[in-house]
Protein backbone atom coordinates (compact mmCIF):
# COMPACT_ATOMS: atom_id res chain seq x y z
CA UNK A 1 0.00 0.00 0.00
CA UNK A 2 1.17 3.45 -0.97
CA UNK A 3 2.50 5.92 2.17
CA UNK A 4 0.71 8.53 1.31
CA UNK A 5 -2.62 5.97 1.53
CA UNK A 6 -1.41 4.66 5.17
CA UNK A 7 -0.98 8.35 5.83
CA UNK A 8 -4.39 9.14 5.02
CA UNK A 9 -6.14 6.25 6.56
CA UNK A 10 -4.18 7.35 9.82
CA UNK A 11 -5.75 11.09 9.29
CA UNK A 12 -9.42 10.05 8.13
CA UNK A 13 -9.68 6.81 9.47
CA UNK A 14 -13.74 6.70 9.46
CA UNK A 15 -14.85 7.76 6.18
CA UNK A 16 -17.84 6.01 4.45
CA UNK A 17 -17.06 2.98 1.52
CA UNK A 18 -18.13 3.64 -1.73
CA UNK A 19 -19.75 0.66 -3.96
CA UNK A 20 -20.83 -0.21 -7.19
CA UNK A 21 -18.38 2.50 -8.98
CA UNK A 22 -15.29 0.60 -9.82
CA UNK A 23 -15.46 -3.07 -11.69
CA UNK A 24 -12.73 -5.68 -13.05
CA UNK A 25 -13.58 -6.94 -16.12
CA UNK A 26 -12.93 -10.65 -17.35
CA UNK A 27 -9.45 -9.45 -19.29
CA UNK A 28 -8.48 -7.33 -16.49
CA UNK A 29 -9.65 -3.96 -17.48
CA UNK A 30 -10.43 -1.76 -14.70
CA UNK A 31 -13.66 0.21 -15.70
CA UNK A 32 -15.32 3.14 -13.84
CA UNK A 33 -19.00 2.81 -13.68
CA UNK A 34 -21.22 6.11 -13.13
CA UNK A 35 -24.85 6.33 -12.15
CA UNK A 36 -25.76 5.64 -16.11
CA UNK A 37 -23.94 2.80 -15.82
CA UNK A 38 -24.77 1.12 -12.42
CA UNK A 39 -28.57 1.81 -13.61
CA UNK A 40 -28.38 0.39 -16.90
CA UNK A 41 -25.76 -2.78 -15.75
CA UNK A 42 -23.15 -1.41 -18.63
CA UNK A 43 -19.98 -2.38 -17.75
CA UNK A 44 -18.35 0.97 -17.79
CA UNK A 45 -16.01 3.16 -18.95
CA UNK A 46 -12.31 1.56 -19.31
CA UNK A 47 -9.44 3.41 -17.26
CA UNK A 48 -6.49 4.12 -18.91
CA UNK A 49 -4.22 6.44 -17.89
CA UNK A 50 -1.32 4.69 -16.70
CA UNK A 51 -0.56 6.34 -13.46
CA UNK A 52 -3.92 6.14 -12.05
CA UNK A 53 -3.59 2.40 -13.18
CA UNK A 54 -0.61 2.00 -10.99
CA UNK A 55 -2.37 3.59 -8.24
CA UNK A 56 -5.45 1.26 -8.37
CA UNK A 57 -2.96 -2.13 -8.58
CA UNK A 58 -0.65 -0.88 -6.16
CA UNK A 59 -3.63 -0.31 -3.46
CA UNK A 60 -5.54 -3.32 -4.64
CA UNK A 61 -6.74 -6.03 -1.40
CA UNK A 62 -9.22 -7.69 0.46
CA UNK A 63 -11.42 -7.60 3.77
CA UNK A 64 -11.72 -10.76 5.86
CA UNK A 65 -15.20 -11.24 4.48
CA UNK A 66 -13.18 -11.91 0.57
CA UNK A 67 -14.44 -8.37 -1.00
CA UNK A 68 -12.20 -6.73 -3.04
CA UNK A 69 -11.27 -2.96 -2.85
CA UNK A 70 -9.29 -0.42 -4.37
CA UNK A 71 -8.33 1.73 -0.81
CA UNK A 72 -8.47 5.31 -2.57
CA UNK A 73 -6.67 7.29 0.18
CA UNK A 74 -9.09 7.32 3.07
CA UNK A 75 -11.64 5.68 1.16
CA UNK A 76 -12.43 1.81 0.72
CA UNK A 77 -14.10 1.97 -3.16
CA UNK A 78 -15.58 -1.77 -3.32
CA UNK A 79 -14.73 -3.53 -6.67
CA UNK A 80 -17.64 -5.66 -8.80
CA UNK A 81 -15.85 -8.47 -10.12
CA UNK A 82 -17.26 -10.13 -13.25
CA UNK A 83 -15.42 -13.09 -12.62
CA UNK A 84 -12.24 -13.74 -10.15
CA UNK A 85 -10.21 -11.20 -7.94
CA UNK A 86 -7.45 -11.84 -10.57
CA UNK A 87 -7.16 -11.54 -14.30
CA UNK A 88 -3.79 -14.13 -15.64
CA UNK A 89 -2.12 -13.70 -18.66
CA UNK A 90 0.79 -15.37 -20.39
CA UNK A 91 4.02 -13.60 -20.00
CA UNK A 92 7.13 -15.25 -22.05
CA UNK A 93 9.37 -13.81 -19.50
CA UNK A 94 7.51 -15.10 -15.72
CA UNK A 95 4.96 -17.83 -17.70
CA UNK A 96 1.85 -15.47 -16.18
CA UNK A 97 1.49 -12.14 -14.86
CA UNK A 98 -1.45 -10.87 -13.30
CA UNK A 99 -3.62 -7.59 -14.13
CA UNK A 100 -1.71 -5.75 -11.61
CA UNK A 101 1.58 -6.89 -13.38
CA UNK A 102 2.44 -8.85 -10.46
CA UNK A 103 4.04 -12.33 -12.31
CA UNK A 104 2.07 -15.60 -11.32
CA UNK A 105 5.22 -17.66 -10.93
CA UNK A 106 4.47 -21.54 -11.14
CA UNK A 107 0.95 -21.90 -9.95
CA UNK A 108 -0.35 -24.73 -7.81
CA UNK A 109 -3.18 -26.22 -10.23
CA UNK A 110 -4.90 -25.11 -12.88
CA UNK A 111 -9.17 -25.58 -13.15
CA UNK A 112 -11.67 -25.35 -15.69
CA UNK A 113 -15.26 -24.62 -15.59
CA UNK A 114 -17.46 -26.26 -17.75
CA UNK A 115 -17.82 -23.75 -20.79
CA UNK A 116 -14.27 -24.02 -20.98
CA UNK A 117 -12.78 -20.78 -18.81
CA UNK A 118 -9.10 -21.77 -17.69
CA UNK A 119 -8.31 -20.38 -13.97
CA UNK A 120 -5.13 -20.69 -12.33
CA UNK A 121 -4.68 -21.03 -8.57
CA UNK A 122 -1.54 -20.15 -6.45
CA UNK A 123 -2.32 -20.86 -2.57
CA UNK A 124 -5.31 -18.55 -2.00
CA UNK A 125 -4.91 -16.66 -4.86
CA UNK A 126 -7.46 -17.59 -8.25
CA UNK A 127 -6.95 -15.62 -11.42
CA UNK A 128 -9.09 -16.17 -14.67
CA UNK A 129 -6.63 -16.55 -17.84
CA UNK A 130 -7.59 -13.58 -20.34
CA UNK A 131 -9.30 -15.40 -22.97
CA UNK A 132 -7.21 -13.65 -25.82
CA UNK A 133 -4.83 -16.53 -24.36
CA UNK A 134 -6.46 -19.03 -23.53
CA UNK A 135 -5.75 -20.93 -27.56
CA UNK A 136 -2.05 -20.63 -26.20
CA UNK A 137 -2.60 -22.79 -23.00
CA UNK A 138 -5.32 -25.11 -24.32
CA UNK A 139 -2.70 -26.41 -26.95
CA UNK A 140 -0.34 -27.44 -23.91
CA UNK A 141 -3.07 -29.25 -22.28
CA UNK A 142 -2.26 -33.07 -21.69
CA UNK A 143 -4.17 -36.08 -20.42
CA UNK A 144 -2.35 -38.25 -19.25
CA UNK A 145 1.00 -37.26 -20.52
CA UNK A 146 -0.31 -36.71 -24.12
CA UNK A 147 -1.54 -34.29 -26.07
CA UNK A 148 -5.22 -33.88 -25.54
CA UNK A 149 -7.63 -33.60 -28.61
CA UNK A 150 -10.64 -31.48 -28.79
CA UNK A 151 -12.67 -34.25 -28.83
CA UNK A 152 -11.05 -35.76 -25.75
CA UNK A 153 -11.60 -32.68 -23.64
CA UNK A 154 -15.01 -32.51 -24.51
CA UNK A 155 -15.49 -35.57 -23.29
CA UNK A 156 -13.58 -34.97 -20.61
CA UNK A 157 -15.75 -31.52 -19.18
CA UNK A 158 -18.65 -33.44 -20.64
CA UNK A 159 -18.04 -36.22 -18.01
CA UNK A 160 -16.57 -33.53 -14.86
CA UNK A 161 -20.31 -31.66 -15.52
CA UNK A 162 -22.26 -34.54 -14.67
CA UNK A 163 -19.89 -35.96 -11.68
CA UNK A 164 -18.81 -39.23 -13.41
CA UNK A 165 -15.54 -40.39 -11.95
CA UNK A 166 -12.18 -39.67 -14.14
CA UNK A 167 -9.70 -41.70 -14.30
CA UNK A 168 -7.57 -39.40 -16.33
CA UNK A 169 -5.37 -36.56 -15.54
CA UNK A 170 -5.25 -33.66 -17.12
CA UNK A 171 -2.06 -31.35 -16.85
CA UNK A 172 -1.08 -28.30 -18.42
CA UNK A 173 2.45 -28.32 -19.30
CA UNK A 174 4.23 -25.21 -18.94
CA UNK A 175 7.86 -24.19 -18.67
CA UNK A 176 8.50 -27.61 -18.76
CA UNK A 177 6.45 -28.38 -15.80
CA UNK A 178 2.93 -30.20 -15.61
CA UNK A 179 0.16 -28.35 -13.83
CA UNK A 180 -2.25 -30.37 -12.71
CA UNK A 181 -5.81 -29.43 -13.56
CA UNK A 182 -9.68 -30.06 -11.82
CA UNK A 183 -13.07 -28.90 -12.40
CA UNK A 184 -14.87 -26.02 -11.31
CA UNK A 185 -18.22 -25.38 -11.88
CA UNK A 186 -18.81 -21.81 -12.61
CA UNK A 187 -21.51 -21.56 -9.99
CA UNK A 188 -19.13 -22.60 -7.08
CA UNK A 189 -16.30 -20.13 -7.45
CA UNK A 190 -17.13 -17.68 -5.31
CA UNK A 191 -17.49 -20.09 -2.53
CA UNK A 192 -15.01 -22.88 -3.77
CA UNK A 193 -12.53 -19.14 -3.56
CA UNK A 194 -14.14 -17.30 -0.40
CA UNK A 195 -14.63 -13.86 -2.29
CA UNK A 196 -17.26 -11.86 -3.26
CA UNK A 197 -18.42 -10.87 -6.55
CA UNK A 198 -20.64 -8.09 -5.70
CA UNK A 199 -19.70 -6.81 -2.70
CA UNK A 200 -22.33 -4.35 -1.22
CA UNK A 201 -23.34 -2.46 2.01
CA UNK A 202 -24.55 -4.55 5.14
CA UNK A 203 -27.16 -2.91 7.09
């Protein structure tokens, strides 16, 4: 967290969170949503300018009840999530980096939900792989230590979405290491994770 943030929570320690005007998008985009766009569920403006980018990454965490918030000086602004706290994507250089350009260095597992959606886990941490590369990683998917098919991953989700027991592994190789990968359902990731997707006021 910035200084100049701790020195401002020290000063105004009490003031009120703001919710429903900042949202991460499912390739990582920050996007600022104003009253038109909270009313009409658009997704919101894209941010872009680099150092308030920066700013938002660098003060980027989490409560103990798994919301996610940008802490704006004094100010916790609650972030929407349309997927996962994270956004992965390949890096040649680290093999992932996150959306706050932090690298994802060798990650634990790998999961998939059952439309497909690659996510990569490292201890707590769950990140959605951008889907610009997700062609990249699904060619270096192997079940049991071959090359899987599109046919054999089909069949494969096909059988994880209706709870029939697998016998097969299925790894992502990368860097020369096999990840090893389980089903998700989409449904269950906010609680199979512990965070929030919509995090909102408590009366």
């Amino acid at each position: 967290m910035d200084a100049i943030v701790e020195k401002a929570l020290e000063k105004w320690p009490n003031v009120p969170h703001c919710y429903g005007w900042l949202a991460l998008d499912a390739r990582g985009n920050w996007r600022m949503r104003n009253e038109h766009a909270q009313q009409n569920n658009l997704p919101g403006e894209k941010i872009t300018q680099p150092t308030l980018l920066g700013f938002i990454c660098r003060n980027y965490t989490h409560d103990e009840g798994g919301r996610w918030y940008f802490q704006n000086g004094p100010q916790r602004v609650y972030v929407d999530l349309e997927v996962t706290p994270h956004i992965a994507h390949t890096d040649p250089a680290t093999g992932f980096v996150l959306h706050t350009d932090e690298p994802l260095s060798e990650p634990d597992c790998g999961w998939m939900t059952e439309n497909g959606k690659l996510l990569l886990q490292k201890n707590k941490l769950i990140a959605l792989l951008d889907d610009r590369d997700l062609s990249e990683c699904l060619s270096k998917l192997y079940l049991e230590s071959k090359p899987v098919q599109d046919d054999q991953l089909m069949t494969w989700l096909d059988k994880a979405s209706s709870h029939t027991k697998m016998a097969e592994e299925l790894t992502l190789k990368w860097h020369g290491k096999h990840i090893p990968v389980g089903f998700v359902t989409e449904d269950s990731l906010t609680e199979k994770f512990g965070f929030i997707r919509v995090p909102r006021a408590t009366s």
